[in-house]
PDB file of N, CA and C in Angstrom:
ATOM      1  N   UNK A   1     201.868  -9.718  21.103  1.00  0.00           N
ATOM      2  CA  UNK A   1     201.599 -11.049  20.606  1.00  0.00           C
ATOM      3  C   UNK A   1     202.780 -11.502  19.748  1.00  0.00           C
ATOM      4  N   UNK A   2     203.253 -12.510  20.209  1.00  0.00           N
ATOM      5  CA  UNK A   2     204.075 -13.453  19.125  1.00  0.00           C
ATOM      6  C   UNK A   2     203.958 -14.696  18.828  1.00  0.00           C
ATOM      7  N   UNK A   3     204.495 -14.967  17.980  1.00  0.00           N
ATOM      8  CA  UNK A   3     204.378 -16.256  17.300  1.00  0.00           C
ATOM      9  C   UNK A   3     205.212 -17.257  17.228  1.00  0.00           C
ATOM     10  N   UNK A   4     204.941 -18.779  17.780  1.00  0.00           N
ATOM     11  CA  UNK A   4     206.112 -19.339  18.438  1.00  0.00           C
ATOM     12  C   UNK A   4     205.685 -20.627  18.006  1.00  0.00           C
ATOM     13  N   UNK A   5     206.406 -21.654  17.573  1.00  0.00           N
ATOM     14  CA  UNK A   5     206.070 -23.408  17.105  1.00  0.00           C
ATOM     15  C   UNK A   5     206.144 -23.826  17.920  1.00  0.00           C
ATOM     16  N   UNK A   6     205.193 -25.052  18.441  1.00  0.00           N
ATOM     17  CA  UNK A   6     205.503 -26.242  19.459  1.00  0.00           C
ATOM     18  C   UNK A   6     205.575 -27.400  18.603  1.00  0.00           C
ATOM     19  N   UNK A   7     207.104 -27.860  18.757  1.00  0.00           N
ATOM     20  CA  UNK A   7     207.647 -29.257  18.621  1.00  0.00           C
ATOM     21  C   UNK A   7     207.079 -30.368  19.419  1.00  0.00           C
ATOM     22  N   UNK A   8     206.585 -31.326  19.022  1.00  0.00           N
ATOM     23  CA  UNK A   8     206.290 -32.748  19.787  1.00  0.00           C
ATOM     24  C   UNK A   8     207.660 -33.472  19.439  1.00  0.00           C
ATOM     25  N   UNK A   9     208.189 -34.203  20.203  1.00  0.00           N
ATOM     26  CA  UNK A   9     208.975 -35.455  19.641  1.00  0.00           C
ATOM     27  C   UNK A   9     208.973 -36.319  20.268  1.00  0.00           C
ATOM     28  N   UNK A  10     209.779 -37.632  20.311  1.00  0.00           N
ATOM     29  CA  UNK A  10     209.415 -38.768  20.926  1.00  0.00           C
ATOM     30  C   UNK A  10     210.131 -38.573  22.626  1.00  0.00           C
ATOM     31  N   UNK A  11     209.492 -38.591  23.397  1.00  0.00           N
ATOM     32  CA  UNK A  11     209.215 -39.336  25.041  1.00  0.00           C
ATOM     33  C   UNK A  11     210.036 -40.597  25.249  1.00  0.00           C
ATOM     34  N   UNK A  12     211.397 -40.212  25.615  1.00  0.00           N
ATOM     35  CA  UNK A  12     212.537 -41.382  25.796  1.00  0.00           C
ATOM     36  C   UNK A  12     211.746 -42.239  27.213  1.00  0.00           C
ATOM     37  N   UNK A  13     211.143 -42.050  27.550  1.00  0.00           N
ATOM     38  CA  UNK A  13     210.709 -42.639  29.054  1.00  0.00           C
ATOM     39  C   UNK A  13     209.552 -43.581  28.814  1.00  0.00           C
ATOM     40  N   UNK A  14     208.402 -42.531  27.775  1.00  0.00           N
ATOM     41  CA  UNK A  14     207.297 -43.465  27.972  1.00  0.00           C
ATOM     42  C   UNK A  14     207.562 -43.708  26.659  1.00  0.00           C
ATOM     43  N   UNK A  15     207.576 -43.307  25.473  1.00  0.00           N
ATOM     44  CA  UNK A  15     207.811 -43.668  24.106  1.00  0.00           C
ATOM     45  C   UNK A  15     205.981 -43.165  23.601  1.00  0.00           C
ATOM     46  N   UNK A  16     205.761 -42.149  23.721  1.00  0.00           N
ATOM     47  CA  UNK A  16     204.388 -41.601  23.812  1.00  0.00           C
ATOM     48  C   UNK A  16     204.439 -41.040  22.306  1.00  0.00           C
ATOM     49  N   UNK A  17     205.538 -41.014  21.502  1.00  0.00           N
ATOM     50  CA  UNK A  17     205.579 -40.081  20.935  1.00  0.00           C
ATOM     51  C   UNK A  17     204.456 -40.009  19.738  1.00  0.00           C
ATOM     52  N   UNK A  18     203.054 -41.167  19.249  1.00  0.00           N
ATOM     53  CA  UNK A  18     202.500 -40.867  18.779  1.00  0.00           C
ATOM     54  C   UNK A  18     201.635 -41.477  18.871  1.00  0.00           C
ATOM     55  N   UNK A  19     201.162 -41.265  19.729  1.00  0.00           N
ATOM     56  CA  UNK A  19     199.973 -41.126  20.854  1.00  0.00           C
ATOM     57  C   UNK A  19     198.755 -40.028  20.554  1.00  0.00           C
ATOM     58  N   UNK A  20     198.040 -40.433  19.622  1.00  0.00           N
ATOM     59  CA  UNK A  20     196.723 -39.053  19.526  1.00  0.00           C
ATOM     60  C   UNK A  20     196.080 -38.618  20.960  1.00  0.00           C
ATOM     61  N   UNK A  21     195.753 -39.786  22.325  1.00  0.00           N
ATOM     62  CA  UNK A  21     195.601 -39.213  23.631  1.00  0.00           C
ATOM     63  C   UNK A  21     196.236 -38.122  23.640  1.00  0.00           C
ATOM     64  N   UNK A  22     198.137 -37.927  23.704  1.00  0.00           N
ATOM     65  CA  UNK A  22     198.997 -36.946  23.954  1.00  0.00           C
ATOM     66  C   UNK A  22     198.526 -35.867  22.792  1.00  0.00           C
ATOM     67  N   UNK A  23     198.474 -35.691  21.832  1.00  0.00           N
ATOM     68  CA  UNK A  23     198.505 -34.824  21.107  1.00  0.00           C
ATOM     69  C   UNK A  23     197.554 -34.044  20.966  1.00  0.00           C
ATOM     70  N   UNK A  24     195.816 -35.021  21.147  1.00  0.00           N
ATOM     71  CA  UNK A  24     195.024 -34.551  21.845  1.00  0.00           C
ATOM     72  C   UNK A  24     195.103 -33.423  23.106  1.00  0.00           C
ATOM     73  N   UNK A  25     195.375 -34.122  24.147  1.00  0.00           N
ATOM     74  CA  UNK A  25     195.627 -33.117  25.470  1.00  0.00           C
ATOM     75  C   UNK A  25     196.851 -31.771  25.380  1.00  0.00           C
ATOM     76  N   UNK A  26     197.785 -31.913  24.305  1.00  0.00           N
ATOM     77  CA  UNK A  26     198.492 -30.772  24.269  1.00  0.00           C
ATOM     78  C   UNK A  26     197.450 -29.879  23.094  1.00  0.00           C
ATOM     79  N   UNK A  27     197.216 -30.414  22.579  1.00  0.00           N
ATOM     80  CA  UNK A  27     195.939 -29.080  21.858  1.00  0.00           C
ATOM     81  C   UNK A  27     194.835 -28.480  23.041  1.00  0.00           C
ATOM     82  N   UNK A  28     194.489 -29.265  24.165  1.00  0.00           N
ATOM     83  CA  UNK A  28     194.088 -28.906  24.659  1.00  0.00           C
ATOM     84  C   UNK A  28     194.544 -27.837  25.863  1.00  0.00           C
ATOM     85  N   UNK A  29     196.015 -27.881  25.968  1.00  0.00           N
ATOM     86  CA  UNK A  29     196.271 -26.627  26.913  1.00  0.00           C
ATOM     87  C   UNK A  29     196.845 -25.864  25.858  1.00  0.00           C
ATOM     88  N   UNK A  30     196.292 -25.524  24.781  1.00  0.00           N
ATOM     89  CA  UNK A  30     197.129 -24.719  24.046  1.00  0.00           C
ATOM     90  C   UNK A  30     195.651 -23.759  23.752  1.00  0.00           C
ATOM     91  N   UNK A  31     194.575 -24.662  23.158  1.00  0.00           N
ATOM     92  CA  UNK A  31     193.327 -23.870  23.179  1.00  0.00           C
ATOM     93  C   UNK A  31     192.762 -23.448  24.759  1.00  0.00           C
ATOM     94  N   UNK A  32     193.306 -23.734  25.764  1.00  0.00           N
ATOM     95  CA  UNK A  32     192.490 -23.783  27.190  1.00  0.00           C
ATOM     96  C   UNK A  32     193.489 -22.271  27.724  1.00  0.00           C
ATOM     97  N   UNK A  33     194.584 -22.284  26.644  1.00  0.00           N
ATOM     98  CA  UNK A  33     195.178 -20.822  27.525  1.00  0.00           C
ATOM     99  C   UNK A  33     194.661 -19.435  26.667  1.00  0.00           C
ATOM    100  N   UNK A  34     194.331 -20.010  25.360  1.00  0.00           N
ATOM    101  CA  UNK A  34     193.312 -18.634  24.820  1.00  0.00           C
ATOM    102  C   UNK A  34     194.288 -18.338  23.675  1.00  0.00           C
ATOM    103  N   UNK A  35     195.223 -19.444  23.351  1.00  0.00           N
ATOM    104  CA  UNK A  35     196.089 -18.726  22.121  1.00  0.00           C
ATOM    105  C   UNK A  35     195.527 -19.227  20.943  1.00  0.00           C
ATOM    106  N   UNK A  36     195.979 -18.775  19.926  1.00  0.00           N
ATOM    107  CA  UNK A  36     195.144 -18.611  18.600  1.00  0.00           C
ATOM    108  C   UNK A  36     196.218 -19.237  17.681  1.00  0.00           C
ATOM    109  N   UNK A  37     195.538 -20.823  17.371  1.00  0.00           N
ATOM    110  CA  UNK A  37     196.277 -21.403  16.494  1.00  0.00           C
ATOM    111  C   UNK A  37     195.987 -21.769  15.376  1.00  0.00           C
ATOM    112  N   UNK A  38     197.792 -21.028  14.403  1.00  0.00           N
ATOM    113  CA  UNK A  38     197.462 -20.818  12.963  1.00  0.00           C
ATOM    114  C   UNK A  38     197.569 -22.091  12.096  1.00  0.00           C
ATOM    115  N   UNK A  39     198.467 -22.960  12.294  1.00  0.00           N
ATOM    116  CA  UNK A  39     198.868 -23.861  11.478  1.00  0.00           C
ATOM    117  C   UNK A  39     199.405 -25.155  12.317  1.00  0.00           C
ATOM    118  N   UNK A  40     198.821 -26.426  11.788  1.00  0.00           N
ATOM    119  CA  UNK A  40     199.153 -27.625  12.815  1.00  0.00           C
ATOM    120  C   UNK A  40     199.512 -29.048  12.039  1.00  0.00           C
ATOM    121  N   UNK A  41     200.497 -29.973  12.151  1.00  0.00           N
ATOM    122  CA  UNK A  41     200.413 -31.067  11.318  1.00  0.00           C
ATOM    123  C   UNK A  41     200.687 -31.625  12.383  1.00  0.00           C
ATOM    124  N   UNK A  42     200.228 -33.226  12.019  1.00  0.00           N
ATOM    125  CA  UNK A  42     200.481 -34.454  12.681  1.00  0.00           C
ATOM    126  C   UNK A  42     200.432 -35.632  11.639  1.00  0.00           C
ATOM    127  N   UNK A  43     201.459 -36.104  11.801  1.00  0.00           N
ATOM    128  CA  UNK A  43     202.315 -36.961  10.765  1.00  0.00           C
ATOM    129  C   UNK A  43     203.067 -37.850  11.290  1.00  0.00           C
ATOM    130  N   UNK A  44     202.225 -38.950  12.306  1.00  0.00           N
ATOM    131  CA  UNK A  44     202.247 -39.860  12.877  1.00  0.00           C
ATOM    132  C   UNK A  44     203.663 -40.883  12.781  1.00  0.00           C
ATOM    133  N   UNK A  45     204.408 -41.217  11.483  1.00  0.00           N
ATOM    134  CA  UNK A  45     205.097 -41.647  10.828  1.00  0.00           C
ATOM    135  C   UNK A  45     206.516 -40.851  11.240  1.00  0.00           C
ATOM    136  N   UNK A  46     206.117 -40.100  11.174  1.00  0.00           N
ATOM    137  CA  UNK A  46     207.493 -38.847  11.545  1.00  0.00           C
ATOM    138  C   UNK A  46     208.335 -39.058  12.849  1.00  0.00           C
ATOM    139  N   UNK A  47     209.808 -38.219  12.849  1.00  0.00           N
ATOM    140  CA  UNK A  47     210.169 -37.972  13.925  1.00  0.00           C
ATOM    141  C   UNK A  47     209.712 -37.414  14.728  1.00  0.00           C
ATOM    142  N   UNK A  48     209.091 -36.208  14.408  1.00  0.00           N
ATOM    143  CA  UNK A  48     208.483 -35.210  14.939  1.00  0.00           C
ATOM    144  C   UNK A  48     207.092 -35.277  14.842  1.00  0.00           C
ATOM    145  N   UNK A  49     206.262 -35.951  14.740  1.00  0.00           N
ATOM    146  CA  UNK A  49     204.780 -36.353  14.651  1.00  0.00           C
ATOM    147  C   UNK A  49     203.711 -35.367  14.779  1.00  0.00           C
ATOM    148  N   UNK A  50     204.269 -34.199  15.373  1.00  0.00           N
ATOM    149  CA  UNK A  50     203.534 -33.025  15.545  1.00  0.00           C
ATOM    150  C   UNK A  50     204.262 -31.748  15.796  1.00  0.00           C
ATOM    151  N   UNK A  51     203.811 -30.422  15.070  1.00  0.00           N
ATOM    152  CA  UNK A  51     204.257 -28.692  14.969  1.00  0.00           C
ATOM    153  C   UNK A  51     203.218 -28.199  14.679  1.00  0.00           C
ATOM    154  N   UNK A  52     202.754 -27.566  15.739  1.00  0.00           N
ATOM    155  CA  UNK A  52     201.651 -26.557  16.040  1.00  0.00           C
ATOM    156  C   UNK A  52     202.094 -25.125  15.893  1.00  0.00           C
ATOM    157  N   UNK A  53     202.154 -24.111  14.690  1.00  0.00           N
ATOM    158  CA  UNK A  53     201.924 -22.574  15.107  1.00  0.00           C
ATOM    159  C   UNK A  53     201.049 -22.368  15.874  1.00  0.00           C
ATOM    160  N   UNK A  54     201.392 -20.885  16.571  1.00  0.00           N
ATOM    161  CA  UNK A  54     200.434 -20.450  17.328  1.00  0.00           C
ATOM    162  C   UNK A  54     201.053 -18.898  17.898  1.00  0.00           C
ATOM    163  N   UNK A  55     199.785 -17.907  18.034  1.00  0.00           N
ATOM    164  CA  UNK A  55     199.995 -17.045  18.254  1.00  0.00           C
ATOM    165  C   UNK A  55     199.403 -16.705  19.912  1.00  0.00           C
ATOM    166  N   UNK A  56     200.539 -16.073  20.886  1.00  0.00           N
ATOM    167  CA  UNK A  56     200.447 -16.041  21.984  1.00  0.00           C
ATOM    168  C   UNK A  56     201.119 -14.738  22.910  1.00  0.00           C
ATOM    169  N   UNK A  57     200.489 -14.451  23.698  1.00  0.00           N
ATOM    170  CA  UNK A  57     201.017 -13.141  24.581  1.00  0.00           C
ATOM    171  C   UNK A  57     201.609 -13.891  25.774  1.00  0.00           C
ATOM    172  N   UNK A  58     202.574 -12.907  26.028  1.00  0.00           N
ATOM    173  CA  UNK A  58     203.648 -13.257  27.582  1.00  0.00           C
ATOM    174  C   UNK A  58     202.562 -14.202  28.541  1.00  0.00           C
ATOM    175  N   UNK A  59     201.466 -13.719  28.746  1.00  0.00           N
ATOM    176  CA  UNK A  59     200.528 -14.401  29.763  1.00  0.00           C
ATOM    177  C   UNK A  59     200.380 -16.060  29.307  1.00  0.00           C
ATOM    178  N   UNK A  60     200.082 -16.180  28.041  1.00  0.00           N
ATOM    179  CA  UNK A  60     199.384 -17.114  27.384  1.00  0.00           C
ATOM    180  C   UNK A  60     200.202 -18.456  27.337  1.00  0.00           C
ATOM    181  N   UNK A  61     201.640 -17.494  26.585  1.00  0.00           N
ATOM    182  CA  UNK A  61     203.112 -18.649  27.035  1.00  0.00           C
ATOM    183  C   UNK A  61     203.482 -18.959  28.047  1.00  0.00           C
ATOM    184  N   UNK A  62     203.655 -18.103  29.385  1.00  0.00           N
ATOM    185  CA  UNK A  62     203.512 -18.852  30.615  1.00  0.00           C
ATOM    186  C   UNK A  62     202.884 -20.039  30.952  1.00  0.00           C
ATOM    187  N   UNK A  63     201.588 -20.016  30.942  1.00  0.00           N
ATOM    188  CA  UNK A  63     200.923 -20.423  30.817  1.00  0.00           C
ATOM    189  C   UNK A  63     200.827 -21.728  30.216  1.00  0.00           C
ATOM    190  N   UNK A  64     200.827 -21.502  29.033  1.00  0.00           N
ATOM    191  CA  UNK A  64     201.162 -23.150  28.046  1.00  0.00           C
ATOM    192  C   UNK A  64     202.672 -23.685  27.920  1.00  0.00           C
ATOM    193  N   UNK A  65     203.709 -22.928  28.738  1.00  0.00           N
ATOM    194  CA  UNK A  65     204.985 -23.600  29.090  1.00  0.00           C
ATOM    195  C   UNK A  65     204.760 -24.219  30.945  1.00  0.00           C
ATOM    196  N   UNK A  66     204.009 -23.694  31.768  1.00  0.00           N
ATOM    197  CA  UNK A  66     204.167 -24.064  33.080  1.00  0.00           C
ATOM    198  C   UNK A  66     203.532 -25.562  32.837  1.00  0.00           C
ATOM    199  N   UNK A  67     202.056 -25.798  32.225  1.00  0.00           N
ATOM    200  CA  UNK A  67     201.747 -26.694  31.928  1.00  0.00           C
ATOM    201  C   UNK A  67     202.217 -27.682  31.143  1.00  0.00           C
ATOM    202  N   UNK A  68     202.861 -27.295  30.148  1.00  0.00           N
ATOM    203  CA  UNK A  68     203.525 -28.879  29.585  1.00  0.00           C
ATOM    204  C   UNK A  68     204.618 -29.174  29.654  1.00  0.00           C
ATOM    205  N   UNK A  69     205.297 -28.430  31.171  1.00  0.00           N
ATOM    206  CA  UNK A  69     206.418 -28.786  31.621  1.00  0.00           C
ATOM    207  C   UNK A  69     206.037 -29.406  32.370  1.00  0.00           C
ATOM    208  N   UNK A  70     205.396 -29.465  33.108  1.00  0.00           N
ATOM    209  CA  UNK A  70     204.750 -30.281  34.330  1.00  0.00           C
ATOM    210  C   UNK A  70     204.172 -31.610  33.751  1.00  0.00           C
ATOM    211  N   UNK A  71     204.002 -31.606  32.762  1.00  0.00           N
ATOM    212  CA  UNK A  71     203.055 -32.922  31.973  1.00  0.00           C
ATOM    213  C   UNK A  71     203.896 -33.636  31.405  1.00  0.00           C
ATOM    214  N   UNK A  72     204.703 -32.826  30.231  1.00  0.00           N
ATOM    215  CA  UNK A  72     205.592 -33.365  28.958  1.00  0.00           C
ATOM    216  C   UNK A  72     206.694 -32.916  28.729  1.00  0.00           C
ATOM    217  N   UNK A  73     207.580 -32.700  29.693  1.00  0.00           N
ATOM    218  CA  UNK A  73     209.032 -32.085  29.592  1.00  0.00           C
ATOM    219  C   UNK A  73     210.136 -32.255  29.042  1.00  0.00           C
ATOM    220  N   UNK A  74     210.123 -33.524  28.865  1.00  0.00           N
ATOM    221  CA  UNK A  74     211.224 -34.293  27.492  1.00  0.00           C
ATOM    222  C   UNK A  74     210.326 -34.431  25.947  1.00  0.00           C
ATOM    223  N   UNK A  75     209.107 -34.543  25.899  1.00  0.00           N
ATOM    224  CA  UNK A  75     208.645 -34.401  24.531  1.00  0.00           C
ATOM    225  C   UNK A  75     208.541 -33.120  23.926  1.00  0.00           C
ATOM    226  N   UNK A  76     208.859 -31.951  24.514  1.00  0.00           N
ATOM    227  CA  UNK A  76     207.901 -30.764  23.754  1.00  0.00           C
ATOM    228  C   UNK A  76     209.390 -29.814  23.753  1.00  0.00           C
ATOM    229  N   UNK A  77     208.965 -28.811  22.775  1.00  0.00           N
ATOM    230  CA  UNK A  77     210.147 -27.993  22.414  1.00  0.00           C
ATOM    231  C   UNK A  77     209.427 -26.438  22.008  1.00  0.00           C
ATOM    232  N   UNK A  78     209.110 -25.297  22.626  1.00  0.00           N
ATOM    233  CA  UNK A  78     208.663 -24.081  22.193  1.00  0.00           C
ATOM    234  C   UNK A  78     209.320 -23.598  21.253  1.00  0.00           C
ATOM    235  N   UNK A  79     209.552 -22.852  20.513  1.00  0.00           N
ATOM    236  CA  UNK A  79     210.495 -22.119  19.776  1.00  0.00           C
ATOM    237  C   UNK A  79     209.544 -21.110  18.256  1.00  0.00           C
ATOM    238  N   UNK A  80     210.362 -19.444  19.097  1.00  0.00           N
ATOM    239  CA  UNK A  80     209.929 -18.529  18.780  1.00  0.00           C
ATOM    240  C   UNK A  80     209.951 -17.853  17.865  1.00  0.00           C
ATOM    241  N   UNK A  81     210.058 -17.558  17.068  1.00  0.00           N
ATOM    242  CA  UNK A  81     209.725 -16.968  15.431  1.00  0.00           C
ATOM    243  C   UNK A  81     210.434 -15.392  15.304  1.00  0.00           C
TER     244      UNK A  81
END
């Protein structure tokens, strides 16, 4: 298990970047792959409007990277601890 931040930032295409729908549905493949999340802000105002900790196994990150590459590929940024 490791522990890795997901960056939201702004969506040069759609301009989604603070969008509770979006931020909504990325909590949702983040709880739908079984990882266990420690710490989360959303700060609407921000560049970055949203950073989710979260703790996740090789399976789990697959997993929640295949999916929000396919969804959100210019908004989102993994990065591992």
């Amino acid at each position: 298990m490791n522990t890795y931040e997901l960056i939201v930032g702004k969506d040069c295409k759609y301009s989604l970047e603070k969008s509770p729908y979006v931020m909504g549905r990325i909590m949702g493949i983040l709880e739908g792959s079984g990882a266990e999340t420690i710490d989360c802000t959303f700060r609407i105002n921000e560049g970055c409007p949203m950073r989710i900790s979260f703790v996740a196994n090789k399976k789990q990150i697959n997993r929640i990277e295949s999916a929000l590459i396919k969804n959100y590929l210019s908004m989102v940024r993994i990065v591992k601890y």
